[in-house]
C-alpha atoms as a PDB file:
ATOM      1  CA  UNK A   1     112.843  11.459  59.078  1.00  0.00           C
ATOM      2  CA  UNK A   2     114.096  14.147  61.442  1.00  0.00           C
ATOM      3  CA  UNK A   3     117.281  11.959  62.241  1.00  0.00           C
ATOM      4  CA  UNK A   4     117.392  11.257  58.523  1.00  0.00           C
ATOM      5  CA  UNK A   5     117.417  14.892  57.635  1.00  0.00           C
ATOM      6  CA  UNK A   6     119.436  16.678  60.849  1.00  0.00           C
ATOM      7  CA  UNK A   7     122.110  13.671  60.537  1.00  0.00           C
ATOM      8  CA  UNK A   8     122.385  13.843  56.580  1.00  0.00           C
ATOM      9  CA  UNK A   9     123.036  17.862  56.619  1.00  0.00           C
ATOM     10  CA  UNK A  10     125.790  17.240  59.409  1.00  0.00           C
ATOM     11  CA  UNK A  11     127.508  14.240  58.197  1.00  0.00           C
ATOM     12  CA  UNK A  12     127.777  15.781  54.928  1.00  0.00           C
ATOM     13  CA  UNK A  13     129.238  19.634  55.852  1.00  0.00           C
ATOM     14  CA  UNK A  14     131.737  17.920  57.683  1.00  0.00           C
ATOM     15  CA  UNK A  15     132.554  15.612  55.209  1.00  0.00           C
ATOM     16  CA  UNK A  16     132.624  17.232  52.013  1.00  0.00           C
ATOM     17  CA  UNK A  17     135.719  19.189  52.191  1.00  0.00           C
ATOM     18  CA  UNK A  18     137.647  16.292  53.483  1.00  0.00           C
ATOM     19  CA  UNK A  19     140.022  14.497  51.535  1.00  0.00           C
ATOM     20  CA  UNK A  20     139.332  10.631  50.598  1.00  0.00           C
ATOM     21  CA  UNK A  21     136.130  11.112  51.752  1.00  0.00           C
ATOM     22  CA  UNK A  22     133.334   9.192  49.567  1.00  0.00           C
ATOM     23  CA  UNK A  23     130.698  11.563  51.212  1.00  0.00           C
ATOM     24  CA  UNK A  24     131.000  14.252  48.672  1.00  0.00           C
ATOM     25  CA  UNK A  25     127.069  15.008  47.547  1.00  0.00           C
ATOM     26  CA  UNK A  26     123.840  15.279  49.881  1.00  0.00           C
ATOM     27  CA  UNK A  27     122.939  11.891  48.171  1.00  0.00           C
ATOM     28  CA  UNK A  28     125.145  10.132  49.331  1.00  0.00           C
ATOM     29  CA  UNK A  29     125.143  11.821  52.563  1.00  0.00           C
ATOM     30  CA  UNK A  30     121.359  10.112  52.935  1.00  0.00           C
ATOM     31  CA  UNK A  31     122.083   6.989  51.281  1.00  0.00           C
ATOM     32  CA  UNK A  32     124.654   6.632  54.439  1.00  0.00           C
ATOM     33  CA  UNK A  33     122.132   7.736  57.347  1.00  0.00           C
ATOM     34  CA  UNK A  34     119.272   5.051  56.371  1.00  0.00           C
ATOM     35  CA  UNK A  35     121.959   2.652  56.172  1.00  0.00           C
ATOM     36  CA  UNK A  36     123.335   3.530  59.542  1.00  0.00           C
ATOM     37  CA  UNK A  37     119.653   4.269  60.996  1.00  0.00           C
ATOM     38  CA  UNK A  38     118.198   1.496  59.659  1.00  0.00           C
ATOM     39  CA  UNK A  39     121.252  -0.857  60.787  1.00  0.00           C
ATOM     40  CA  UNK A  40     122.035  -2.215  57.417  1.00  0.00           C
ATOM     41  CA  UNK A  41     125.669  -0.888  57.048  1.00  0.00           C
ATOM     42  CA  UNK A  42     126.090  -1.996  53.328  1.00  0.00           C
ATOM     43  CA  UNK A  43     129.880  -0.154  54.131  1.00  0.00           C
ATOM     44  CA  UNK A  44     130.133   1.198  50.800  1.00  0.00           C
ATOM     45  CA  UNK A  45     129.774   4.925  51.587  1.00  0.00           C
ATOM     46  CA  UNK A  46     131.669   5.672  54.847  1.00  0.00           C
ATOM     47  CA  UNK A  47     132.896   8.435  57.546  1.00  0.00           C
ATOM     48  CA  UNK A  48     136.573   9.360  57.540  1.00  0.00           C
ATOM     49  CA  UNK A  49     137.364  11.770  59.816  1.00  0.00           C
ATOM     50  CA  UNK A  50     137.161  11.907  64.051  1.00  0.00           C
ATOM     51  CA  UNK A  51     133.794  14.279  63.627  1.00  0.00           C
ATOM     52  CA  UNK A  52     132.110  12.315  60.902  1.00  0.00           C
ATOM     53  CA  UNK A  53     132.469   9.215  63.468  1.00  0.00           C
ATOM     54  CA  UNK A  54     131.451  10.858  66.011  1.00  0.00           C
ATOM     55  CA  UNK A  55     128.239  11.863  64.564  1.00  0.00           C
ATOM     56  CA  UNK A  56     127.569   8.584  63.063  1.00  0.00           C
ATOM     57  CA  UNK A  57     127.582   6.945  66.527  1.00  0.00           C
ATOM     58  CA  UNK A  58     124.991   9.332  67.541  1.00  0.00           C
ATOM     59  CA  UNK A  59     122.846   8.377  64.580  1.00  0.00           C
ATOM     60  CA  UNK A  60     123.314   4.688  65.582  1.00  0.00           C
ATOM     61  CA  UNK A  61     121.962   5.150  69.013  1.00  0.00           C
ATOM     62  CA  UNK A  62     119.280   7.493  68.016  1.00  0.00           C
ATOM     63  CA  UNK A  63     118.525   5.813  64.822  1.00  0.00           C
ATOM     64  CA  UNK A  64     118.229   1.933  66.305  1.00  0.00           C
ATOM     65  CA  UNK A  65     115.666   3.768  69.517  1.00  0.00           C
ATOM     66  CA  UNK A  66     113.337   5.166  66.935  1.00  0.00           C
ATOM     67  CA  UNK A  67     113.425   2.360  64.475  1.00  0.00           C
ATOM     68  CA  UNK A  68     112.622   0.260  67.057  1.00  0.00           C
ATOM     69  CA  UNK A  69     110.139   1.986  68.418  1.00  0.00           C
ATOM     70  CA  UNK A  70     108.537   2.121  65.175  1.00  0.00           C
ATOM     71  CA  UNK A  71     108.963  -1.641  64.542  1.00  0.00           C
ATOM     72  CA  UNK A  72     107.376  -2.344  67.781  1.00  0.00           C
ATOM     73  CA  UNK A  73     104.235   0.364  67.045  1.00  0.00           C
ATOM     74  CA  UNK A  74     103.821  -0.982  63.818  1.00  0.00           C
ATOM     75  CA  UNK A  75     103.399  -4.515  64.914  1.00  0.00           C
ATOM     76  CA  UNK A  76     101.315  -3.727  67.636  1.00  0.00           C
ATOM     77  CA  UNK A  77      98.977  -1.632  65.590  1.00  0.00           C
ATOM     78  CA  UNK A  78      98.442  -4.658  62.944  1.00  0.00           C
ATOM     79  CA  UNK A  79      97.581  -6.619  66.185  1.00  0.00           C
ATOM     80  CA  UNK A  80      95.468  -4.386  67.135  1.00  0.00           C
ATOM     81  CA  UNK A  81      93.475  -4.519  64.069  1.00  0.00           C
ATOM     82  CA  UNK A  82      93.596  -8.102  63.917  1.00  0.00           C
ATOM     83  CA  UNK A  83      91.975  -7.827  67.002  1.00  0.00           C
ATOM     84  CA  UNK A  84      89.372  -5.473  66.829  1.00  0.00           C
ATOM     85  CA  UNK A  85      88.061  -8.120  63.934  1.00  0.00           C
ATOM     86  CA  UNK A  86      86.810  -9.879  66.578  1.00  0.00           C
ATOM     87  CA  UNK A  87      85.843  -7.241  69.025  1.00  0.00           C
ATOM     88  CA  UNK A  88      84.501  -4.529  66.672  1.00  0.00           C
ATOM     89  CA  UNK A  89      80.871  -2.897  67.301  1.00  0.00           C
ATOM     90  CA  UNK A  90      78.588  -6.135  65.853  1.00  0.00           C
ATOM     91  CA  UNK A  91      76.924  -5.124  62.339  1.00  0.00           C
ATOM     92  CA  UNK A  92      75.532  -8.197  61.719  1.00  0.00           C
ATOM     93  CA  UNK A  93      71.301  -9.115  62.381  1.00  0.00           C
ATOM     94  CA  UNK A  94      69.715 -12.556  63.471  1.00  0.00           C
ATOM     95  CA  UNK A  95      72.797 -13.781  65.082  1.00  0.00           C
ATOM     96  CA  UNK A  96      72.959 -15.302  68.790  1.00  0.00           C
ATOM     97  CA  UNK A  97      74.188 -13.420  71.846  1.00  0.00           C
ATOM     98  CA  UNK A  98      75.468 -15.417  74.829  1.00  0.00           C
ATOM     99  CA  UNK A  99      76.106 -13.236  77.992  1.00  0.00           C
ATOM    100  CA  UNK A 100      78.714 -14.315  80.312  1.00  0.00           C
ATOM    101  CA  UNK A 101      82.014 -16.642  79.682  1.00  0.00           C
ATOM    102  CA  UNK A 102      81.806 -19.911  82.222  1.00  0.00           C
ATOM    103  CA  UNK A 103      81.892 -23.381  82.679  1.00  0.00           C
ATOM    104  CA  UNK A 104      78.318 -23.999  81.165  1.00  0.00           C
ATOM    105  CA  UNK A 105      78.532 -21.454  78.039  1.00  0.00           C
ATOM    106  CA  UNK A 106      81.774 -23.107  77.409  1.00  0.00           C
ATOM    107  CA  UNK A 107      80.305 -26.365  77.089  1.00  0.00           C
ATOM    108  CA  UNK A 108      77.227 -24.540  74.715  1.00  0.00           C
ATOM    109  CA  UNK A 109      79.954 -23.011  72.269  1.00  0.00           C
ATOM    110  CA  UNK A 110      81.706 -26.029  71.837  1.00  0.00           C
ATOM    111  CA  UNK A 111      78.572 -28.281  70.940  1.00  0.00           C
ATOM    112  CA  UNK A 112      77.640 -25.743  68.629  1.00  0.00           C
ATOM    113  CA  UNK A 113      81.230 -25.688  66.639  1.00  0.00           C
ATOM    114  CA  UNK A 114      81.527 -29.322  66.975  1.00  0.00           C
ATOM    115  CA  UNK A 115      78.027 -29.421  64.668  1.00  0.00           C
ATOM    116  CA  UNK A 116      78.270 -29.754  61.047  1.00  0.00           C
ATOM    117  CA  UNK A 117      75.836 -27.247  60.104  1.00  0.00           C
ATOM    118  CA  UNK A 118      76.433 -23.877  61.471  1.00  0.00           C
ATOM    119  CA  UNK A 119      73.553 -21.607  60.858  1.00  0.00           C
ATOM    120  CA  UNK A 120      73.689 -18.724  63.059  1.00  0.00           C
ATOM    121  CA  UNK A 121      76.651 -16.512  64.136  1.00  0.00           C
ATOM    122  CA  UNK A 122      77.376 -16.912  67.593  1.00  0.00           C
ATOM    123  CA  UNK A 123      78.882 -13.186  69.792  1.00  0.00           C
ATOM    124  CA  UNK A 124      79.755 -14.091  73.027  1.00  0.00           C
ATOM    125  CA  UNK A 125      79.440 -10.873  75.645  1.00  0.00           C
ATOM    126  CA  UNK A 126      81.819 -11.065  78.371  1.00  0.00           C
ATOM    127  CA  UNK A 127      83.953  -8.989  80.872  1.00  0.00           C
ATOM    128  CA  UNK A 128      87.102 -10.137  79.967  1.00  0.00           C
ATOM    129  CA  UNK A 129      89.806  -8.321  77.740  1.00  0.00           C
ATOM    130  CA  UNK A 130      90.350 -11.057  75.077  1.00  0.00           C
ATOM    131  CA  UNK A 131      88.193 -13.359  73.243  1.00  0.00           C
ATOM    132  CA  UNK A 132      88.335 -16.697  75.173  1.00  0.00           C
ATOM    133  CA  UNK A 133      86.984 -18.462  71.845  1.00  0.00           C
ATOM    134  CA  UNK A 134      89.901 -19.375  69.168  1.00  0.00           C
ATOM    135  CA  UNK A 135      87.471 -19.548  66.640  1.00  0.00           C
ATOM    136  CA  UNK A 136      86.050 -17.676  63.475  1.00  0.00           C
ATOM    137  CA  UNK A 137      82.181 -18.490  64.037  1.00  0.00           C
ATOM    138  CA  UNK A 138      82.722 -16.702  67.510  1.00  0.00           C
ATOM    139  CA  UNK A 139      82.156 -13.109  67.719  1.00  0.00           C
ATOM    140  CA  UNK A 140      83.177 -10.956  70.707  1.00  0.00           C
ATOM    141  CA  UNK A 141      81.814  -7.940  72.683  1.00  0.00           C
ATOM    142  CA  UNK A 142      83.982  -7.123  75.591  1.00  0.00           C
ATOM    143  CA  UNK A 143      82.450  -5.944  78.626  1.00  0.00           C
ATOM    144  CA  UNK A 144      79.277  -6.038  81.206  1.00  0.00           C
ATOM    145  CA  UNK A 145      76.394  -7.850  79.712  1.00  0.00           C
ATOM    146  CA  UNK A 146      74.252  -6.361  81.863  1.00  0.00           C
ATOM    147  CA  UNK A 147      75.428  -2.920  80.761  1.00  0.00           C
ATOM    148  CA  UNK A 148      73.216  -1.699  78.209  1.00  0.00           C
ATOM    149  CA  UNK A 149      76.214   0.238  75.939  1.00  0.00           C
ATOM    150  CA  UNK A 150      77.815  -3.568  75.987  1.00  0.00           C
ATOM    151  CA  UNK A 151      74.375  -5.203  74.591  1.00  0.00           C
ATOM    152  CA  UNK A 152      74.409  -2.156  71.821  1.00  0.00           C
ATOM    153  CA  UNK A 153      78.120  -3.169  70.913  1.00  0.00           C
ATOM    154  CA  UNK A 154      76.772  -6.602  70.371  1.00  0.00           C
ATOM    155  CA  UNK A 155      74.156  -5.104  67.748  1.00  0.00           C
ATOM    156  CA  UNK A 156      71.329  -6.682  70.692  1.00  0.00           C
ATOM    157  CA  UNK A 157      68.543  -5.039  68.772  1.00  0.00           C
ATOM    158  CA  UNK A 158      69.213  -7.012  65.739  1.00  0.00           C
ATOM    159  CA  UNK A 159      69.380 -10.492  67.432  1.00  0.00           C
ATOM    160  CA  UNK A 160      67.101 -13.181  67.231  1.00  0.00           C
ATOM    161  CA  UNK A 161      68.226 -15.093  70.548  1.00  0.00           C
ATOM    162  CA  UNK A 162      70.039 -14.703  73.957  1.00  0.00           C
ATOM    163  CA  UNK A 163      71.452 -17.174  75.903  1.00  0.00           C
ATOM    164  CA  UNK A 164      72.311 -15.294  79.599  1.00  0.00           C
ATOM    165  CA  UNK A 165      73.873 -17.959  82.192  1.00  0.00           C
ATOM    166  CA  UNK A 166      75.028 -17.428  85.249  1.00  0.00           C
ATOM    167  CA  UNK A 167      78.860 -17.898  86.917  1.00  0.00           C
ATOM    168  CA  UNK A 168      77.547 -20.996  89.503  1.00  0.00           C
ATOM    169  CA  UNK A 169      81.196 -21.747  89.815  1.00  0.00           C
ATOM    170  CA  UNK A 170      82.019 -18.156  91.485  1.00  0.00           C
ATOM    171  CA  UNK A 171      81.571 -17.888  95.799  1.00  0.00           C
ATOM    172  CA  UNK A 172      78.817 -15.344  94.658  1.00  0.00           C
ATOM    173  CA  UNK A 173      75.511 -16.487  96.187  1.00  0.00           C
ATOM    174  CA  UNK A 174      73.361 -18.167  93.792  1.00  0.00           C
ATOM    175  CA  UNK A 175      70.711 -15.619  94.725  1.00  0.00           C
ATOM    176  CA  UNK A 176      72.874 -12.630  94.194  1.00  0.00           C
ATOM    177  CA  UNK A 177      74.086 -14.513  90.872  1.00  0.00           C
ATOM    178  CA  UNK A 178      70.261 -14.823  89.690  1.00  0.00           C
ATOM    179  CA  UNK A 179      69.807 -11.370  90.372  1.00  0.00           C
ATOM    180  CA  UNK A 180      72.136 -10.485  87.683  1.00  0.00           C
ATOM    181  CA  UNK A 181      70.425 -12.802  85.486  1.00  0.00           C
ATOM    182  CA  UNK A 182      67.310 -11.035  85.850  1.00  0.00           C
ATOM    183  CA  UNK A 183      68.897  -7.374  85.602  1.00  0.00           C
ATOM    184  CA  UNK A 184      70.549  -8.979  82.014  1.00  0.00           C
ATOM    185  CA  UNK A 185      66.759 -10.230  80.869  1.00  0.00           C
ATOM    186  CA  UNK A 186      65.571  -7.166  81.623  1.00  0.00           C
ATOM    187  CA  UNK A 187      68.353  -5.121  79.547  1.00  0.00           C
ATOM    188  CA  UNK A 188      67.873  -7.310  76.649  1.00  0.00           C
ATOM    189  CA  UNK A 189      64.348  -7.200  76.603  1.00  0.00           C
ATOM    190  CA  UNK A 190      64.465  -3.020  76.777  1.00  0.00           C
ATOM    191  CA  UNK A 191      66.390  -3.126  73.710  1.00  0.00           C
ATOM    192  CA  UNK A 192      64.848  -6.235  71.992  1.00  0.00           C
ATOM    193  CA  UNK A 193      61.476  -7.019  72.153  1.00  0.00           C
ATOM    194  CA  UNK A 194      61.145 -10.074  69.788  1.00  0.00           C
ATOM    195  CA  UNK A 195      64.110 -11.961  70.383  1.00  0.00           C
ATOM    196  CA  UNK A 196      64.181 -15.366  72.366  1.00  0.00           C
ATOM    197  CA  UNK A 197      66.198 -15.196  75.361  1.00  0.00           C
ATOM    198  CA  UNK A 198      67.023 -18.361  77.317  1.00  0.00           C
ATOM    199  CA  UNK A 199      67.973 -18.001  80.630  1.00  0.00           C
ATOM    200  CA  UNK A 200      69.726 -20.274  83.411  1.00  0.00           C
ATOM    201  CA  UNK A 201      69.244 -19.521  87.159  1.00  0.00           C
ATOM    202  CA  UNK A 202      70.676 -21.405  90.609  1.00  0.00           C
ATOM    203  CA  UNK A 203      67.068 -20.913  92.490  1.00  0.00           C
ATOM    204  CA  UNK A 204      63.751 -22.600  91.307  1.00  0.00           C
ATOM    205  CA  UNK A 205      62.273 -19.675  92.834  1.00  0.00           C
ATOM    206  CA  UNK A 206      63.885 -17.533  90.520  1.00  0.00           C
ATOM    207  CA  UNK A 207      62.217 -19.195  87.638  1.00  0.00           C
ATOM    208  CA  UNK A 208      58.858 -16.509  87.682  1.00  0.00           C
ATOM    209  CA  UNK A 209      61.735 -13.750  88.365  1.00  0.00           C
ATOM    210  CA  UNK A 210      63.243 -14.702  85.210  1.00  0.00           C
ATOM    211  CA  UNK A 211      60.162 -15.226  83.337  1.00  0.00           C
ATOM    212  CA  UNK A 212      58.371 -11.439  84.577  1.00  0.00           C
ATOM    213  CA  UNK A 213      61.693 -10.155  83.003  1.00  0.00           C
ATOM    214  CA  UNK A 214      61.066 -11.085  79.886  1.00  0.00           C
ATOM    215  CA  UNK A 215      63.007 -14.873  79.803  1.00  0.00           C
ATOM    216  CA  UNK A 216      60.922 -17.327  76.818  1.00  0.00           C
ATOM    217  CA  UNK A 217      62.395 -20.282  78.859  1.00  0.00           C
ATOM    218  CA  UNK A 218      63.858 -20.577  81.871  1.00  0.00           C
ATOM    219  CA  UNK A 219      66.295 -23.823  83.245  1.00  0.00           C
ATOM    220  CA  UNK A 220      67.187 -24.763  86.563  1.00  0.00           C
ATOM    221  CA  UNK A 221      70.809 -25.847  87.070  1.00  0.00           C
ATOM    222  CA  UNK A 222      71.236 -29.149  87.136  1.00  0.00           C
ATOM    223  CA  UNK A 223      67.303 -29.627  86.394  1.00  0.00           C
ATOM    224  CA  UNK A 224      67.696 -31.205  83.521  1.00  0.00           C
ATOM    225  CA  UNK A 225      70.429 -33.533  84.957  1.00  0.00           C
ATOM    226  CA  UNK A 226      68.580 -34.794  88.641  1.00  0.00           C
ATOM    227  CA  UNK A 227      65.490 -35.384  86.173  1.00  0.00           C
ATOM    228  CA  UNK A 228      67.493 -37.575  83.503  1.00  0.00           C
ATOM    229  CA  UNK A 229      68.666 -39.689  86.675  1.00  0.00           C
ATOM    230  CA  UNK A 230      65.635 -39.868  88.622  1.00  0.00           C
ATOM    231  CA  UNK A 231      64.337 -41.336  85.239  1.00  0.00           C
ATOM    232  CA  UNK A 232      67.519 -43.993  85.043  1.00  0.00           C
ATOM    233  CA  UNK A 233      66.267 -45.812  88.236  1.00  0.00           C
ATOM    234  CA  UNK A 234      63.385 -47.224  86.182  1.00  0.00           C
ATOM    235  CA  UNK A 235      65.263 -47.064  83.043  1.00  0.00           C
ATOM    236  CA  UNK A 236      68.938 -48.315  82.718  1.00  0.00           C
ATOM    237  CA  UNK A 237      70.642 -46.425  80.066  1.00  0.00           C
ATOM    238  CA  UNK A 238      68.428 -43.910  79.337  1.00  0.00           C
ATOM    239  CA  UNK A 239      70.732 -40.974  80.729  1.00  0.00           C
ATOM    240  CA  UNK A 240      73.508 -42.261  77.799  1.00  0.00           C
ATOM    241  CA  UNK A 241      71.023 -42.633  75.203  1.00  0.00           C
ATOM    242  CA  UNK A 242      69.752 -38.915  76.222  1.00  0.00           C
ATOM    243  CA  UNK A 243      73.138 -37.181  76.676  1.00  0.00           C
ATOM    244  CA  UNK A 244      73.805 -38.529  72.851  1.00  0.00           C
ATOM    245  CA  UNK A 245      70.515 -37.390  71.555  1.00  0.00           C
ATOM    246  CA  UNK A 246      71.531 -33.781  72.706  1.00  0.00           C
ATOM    247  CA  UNK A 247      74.977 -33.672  72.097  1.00  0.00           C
ATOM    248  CA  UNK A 248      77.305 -32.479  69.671  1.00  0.00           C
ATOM    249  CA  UNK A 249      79.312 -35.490  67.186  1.00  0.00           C
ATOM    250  CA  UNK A 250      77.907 -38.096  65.089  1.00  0.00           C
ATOM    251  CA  UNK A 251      74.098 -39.975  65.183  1.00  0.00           C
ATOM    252  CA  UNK A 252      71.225 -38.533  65.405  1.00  0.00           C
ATOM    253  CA  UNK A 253      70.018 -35.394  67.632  1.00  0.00           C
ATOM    254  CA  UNK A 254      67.420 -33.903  68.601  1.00  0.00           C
ATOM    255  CA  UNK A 255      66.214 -30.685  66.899  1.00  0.00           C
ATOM    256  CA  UNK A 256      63.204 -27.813  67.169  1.00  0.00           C
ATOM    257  CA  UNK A 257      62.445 -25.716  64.079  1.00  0.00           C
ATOM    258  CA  UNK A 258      59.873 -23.497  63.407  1.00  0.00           C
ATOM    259  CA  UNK A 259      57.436 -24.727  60.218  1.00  0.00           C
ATOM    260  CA  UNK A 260      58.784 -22.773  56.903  1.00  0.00           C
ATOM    261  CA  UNK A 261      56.380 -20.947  55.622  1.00  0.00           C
ATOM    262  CA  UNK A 262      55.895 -22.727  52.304  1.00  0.00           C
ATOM    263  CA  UNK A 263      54.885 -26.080  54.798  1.00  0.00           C
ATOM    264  CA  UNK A 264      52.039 -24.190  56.301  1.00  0.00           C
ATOM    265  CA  UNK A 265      49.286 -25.717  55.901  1.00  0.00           C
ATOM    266  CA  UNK A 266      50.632 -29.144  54.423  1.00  0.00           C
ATOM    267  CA  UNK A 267      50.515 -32.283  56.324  1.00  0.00           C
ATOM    268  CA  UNK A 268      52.686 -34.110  58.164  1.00  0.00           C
ATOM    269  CA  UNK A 269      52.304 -36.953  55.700  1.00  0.00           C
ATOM    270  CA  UNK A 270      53.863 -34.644  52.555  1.00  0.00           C
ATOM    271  CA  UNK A 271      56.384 -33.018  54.521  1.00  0.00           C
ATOM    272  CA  UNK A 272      57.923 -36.691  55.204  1.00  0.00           C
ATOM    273  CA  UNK A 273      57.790 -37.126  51.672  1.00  0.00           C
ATOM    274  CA  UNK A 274      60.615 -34.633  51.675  1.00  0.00           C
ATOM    275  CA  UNK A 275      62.315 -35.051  54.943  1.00  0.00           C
ATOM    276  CA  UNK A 276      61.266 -38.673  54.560  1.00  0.00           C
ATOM    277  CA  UNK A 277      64.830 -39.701  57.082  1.00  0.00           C
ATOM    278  CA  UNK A 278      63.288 -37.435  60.211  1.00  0.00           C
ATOM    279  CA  UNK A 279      61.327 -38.874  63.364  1.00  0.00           C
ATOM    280  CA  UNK A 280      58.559 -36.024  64.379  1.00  0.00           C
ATOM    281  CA  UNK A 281      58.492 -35.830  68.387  1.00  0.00           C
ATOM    282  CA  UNK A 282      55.905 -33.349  68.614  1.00  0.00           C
ATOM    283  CA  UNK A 283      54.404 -30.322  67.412  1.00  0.00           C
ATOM    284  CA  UNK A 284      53.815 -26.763  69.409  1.00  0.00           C
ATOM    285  CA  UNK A 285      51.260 -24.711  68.877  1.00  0.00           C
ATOM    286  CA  UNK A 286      49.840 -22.006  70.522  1.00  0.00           C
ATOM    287  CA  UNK A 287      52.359 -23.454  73.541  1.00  0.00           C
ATOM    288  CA  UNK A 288      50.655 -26.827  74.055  1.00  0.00           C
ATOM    289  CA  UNK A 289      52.253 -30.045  72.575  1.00  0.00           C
ATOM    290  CA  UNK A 290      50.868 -32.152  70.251  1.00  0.00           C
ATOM    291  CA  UNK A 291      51.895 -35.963  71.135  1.00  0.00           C
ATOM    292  CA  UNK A 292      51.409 -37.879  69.372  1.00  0.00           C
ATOM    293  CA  UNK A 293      51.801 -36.203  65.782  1.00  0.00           C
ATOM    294  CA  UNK A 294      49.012 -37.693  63.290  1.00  0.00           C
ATOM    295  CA  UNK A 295      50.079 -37.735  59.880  1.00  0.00           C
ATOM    296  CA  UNK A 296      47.303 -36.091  58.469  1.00  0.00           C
ATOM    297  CA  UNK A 297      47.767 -33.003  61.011  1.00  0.00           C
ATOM    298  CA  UNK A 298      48.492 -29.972  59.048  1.00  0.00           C
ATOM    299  CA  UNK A 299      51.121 -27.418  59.663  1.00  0.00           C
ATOM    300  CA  UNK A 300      49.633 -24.062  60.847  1.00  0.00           C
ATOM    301  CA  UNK A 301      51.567 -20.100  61.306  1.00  0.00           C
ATOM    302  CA  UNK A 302      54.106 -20.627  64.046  1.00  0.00           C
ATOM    303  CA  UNK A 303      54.193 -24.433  64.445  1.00  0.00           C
ATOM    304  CA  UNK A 304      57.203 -25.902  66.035  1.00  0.00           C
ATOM    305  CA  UNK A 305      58.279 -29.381  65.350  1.00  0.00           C
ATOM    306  CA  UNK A 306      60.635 -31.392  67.108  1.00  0.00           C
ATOM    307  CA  UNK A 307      62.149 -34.402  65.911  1.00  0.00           C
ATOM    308  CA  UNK A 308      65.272 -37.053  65.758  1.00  0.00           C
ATOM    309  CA  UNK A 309      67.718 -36.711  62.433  1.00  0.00           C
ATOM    310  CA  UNK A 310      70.915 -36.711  60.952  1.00  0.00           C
ATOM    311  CA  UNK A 311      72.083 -33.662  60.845  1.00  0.00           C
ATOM    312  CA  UNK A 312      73.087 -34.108  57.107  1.00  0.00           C
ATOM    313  CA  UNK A 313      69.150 -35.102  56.499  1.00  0.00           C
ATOM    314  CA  UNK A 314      68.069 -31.575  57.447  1.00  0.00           C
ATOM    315  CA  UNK A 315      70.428 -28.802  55.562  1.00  0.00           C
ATOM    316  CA  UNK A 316      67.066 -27.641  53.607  1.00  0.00           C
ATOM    317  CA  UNK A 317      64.620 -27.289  56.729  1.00  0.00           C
ATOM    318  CA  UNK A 318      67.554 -25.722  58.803  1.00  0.00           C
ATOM    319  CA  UNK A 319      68.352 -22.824  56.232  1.00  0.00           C
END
């Protein structure tokens, strides 16, 4: 507006008195600076003389630098807001936090958008400057998860479950990377005491670590893995038929839910009358399993049930 102003005044004192000039009113005069600023140049309303000229080149090259400028700030503030969408301070409760961005978390966020059903809202906490996840189901929280102002940012008091891995594919020492793990359990649990935290580690050893900080479970990498193919010895096939059990696609899964309350204290026998396409696994309470399930067993306060389904089967018990 400066340029607008200054460059209006000056092209239209030194116009005005000139003869065949169209620059006769201070009207005009600005009608021909946001032209020439703005590098539209209708040519309608022009400069006659040497000095008019000479002071509409030097609103060209300061007009084009600031309008630039301002082209360029103005698209990279609407990025910028577009962006803190995804990396604003977390407002939302019972949502999942995963700690770290690797190889294995990866894998985790893409089972859980490649599911039909998607029931909790997923913020992934990691130290990078961009959220790695193109997708809208994905919040982000830049920074340390171990830091306890990052866990804040990520609304960790209001979530209902943490899933903390470890980067196994850094040259870190899987010790030194289990350490970490355990500092993160520990932060989360300081500022959550309810939610479930899952946590990975490199070292069997580190399993009680993990646990004494506060972990619900604990997995050894590649546990699950050497015990699925110490199994297929005996049992051709059964690692394929267990890899499609727990992942993502079509068929049926496996799945664990906690008992609604309005099926406490009902049998198994009318629950199936409801969810009458489901296969129940097992039941835990009070951390043993129940296997096998009776049908006349009746549901108590904090059952969990696992079972085999269609996804599409189970859009009332998931909600």
């Amino acid at each position: 507006m400066t340029i607008v102003l200054i460059g209006s005044y000056l092209e239209y004192i030194s116009q005005v008195n000139i003869l065949g000039s169209q620059i006769k009113s201070p009207e005009l005069a600005i009608w021909f600076v946001f032209q020439t600023v703005t590098t539209v140049g209708y040519g309608d309303v022009v400069p006659v003389n040497l000095t008019g000229r000479i002071i509409a080149i030097i609103i060209m090259l300061a007009g084009i630098g600031t309008v630039s400028t301002l082209t360029a700030s103005t698209a990279a503030y609407m990025t910028n807001v577009k962006l803190k969408h995804r990396i604003r301070r977390i407002k939302m409760k019972n949502h999942t936090v995963i700690c770290n961005y690797n190889d294995y978390s990866s894998n985790i966020i893409s089972n859980y958008l490649n599911r039909k059903l998607k029931i909790d809202s997923l913020v992934l906490i990691a130290n990078v400057k961009e959220n790695p996840v193109k997708s809208d189901y994905v919040f982000f929280t830049p920074g340390d998860p171990t830091d306890e102002k990052t866990l804040e940012a990520a609304n960790a008091a209001e979530a209902k479950r943490f899933i903390v891995t470890g980067d196994f594919s850094s040259d870190i020492p899987p010790n030194l990377i289990d350490a970490k793990t355990i500092l993160n359990i520990f932060q989360i649990r300081k500022l959550n005491k309810s939610a479930e935290i899952i946590a990975q580690v490199a070292k069997s050893e580190n399993v009680p670590n993990a646990k004494n900080a506060g972990a619900d479970e604990v997995i050894t990498l590649n546990e699950l893995s050497a015990l699925v193919i110490s199994k297929s010895i005996m049992n051709p096939k059964l690692p394929d038929f267990v890899l499609k059990l727990l992942s993502s696609g079509n068929g049926p899964k496996i799945y664990s839910v906690k008992i609604p309350e309005k099926y406490i204290g009902h049998k198994i026998i009318d629950f199936l009358k409801t969810f009458n396409k489901i296969i129940i696994l097992s039941v835990l309470k009070d951390d043993t399993y129940i296997f096998p399930v009776g049908s006349e067993y009746e549901f108590g306060e904090n059952d969990v049930i696992y079972f085999v389904s269609e996804e599409s089967e189970i859009k009332g018990l998931l909600k």
